[in-house]
N, C-alpha and C. Protein backbone atom coordinates (compact mmCIF):
# COMPACT_ATOMS: atom_id res chain seq x y z
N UNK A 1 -143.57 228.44 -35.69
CA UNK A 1 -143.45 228.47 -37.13
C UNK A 1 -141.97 228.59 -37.49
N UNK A 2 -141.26 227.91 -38.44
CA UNK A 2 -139.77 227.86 -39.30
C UNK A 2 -139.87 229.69 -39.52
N UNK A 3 -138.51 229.63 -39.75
CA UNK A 3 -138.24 230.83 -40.07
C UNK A 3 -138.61 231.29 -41.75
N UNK A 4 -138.49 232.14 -42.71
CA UNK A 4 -139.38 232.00 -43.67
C UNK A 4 -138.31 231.03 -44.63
N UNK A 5 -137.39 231.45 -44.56
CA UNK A 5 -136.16 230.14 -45.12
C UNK A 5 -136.36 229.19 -45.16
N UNK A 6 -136.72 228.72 -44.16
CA UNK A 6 -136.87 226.72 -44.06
C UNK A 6 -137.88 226.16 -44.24
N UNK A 7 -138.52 227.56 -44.71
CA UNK A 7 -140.42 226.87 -45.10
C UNK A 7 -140.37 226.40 -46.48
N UNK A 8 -141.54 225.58 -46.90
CA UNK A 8 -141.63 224.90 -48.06
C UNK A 8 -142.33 226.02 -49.20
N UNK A 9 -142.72 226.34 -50.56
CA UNK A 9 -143.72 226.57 -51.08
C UNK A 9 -144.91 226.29 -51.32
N UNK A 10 -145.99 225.62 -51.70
CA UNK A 10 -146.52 225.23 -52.35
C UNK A 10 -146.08 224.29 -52.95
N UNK A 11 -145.28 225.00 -54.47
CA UNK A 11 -144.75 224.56 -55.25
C UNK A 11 -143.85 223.00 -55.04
N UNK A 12 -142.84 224.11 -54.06
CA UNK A 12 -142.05 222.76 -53.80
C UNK A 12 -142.35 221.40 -52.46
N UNK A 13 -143.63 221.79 -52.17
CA UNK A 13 -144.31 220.55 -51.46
C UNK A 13 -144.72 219.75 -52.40
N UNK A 14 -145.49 220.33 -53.48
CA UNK A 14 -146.10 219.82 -54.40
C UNK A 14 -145.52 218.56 -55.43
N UNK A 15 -143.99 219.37 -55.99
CA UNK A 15 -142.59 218.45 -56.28
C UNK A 15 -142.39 217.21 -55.40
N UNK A 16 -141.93 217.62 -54.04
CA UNK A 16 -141.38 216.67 -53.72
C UNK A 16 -142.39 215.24 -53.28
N UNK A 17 -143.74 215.74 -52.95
CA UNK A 17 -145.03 214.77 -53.11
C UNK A 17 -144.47 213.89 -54.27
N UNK A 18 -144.74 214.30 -55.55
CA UNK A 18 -144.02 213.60 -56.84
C UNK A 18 -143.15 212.71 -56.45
N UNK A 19 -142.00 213.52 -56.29
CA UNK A 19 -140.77 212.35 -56.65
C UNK A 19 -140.37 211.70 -55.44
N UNK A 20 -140.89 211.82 -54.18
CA UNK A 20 -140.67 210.76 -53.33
C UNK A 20 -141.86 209.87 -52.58
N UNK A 21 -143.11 210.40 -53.26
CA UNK A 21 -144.35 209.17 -53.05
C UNK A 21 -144.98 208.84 -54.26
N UNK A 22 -145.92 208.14 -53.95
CA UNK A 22 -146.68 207.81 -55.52
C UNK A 22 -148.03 208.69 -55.68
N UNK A 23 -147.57 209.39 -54.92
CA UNK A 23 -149.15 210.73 -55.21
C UNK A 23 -148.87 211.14 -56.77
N UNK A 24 -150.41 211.24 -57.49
CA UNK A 24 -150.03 211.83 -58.78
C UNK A 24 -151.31 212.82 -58.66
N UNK A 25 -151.62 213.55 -57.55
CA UNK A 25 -152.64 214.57 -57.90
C UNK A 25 -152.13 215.79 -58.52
N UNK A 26 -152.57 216.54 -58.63
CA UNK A 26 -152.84 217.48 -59.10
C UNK A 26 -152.11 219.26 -58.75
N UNK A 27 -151.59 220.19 -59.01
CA UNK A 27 -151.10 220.81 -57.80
C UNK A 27 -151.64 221.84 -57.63
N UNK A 28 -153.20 221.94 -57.76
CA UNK A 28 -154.45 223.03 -57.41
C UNK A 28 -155.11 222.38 -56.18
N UNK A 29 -154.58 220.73 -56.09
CA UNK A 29 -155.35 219.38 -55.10
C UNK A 29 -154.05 219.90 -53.94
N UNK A 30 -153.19 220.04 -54.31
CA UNK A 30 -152.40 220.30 -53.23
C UNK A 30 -151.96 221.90 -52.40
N UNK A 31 -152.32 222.57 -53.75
CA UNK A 31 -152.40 223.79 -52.98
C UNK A 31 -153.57 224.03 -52.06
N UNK A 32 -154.84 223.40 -52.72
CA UNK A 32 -156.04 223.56 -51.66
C UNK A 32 -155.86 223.10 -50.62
N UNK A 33 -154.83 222.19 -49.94
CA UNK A 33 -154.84 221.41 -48.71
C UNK A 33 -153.73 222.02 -48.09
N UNK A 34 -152.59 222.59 -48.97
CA UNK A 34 -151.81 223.75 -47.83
C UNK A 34 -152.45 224.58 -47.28
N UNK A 35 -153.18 225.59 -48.64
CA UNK A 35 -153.76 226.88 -47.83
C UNK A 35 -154.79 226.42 -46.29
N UNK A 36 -155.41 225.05 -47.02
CA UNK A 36 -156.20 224.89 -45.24
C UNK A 36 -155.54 224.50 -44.66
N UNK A 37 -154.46 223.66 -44.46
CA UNK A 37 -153.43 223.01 -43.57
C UNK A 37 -153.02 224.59 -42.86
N UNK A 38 -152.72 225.58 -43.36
CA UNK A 38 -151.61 226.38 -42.93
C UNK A 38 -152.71 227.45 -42.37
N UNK A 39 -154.00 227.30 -42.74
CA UNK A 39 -155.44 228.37 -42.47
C UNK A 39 -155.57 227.78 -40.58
N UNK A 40 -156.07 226.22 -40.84
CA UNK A 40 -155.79 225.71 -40.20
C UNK A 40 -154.78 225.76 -38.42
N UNK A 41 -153.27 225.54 -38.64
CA UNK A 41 -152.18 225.81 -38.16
C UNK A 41 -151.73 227.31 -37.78
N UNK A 42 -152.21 228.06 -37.92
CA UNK A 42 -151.89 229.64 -38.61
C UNK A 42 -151.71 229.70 -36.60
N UNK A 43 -150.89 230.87 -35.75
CA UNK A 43 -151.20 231.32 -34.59
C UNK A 43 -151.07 229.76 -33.87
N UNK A 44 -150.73 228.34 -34.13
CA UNK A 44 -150.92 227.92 -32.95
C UNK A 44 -149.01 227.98 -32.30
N UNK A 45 -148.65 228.08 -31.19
CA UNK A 45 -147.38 227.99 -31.39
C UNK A 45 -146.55 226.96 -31.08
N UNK A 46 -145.49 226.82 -31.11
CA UNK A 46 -144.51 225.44 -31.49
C UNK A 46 -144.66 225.09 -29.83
N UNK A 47 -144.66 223.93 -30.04
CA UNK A 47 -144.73 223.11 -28.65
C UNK A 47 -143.58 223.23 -27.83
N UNK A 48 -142.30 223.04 -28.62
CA UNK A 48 -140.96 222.72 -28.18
C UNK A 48 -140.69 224.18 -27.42
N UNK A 49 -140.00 224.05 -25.95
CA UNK A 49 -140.29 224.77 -25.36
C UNK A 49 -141.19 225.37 -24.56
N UNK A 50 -141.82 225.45 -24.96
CA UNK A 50 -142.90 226.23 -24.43
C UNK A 50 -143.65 225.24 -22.91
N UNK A 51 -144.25 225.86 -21.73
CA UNK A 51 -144.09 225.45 -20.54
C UNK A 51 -145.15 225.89 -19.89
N UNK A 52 -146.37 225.83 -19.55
CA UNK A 52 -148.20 226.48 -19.32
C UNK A 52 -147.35 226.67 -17.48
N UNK A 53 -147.53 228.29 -16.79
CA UNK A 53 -146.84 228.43 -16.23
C UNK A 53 -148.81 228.47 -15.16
N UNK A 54 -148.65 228.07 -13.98
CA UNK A 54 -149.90 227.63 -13.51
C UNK A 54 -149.26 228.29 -11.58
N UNK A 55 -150.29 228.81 -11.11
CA UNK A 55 -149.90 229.17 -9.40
C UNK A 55 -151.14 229.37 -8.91
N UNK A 56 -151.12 228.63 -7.57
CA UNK A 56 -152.28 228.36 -7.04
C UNK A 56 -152.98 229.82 -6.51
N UNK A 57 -154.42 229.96 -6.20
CA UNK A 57 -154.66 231.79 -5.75
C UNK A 57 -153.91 231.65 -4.98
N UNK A 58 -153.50 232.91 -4.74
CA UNK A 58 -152.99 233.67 -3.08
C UNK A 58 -151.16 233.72 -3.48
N UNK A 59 -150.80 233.15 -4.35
CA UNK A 59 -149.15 232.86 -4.38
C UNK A 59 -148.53 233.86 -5.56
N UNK A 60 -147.35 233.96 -5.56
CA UNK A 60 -146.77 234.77 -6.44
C UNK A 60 -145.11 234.36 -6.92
N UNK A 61 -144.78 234.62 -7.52
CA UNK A 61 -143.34 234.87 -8.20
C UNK A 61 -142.49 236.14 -8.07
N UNK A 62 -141.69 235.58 -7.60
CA UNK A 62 -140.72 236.89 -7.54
C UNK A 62 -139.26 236.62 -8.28
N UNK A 63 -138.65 237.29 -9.04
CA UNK A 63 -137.19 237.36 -9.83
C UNK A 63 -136.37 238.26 -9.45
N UNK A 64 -135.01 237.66 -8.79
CA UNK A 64 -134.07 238.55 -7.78
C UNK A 64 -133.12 238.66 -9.17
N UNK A 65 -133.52 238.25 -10.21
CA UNK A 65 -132.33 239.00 -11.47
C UNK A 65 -132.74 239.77 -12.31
């Protein structure tokens, strides 16, 4: 998830829908599809980075730092 800074509102998702597509809904039509978009999204975490760390039975890891 963005830090809370770089996140959008509602509001201003809602705006910029407007003035840079030809959506003309509504912005109760668009808040209903954040809150599930983000109900939705909520806990999953950012891909980038992240690395599914996997070891066969019987083996282990060890860190000499």
């Amino acid at each position: 998830m963005l830090p809370r800074k770089q996140r959008h509102t509602i509001r201003r998702v809602h705006d910029r829908l407007l003035a840079e597509t030809d959506y003309d809904g509504e912005y109760s039509t668009t808040m209903r599809y954040v809150h599930r978009w983000r109900e939705a999204n909520r806990g999953v975490p950012d891909r980038e980075g992240y690395v599914r760390l996997e070891w066969a039975a019987g083996s282990m890891q060890v860190d000499f730092g």
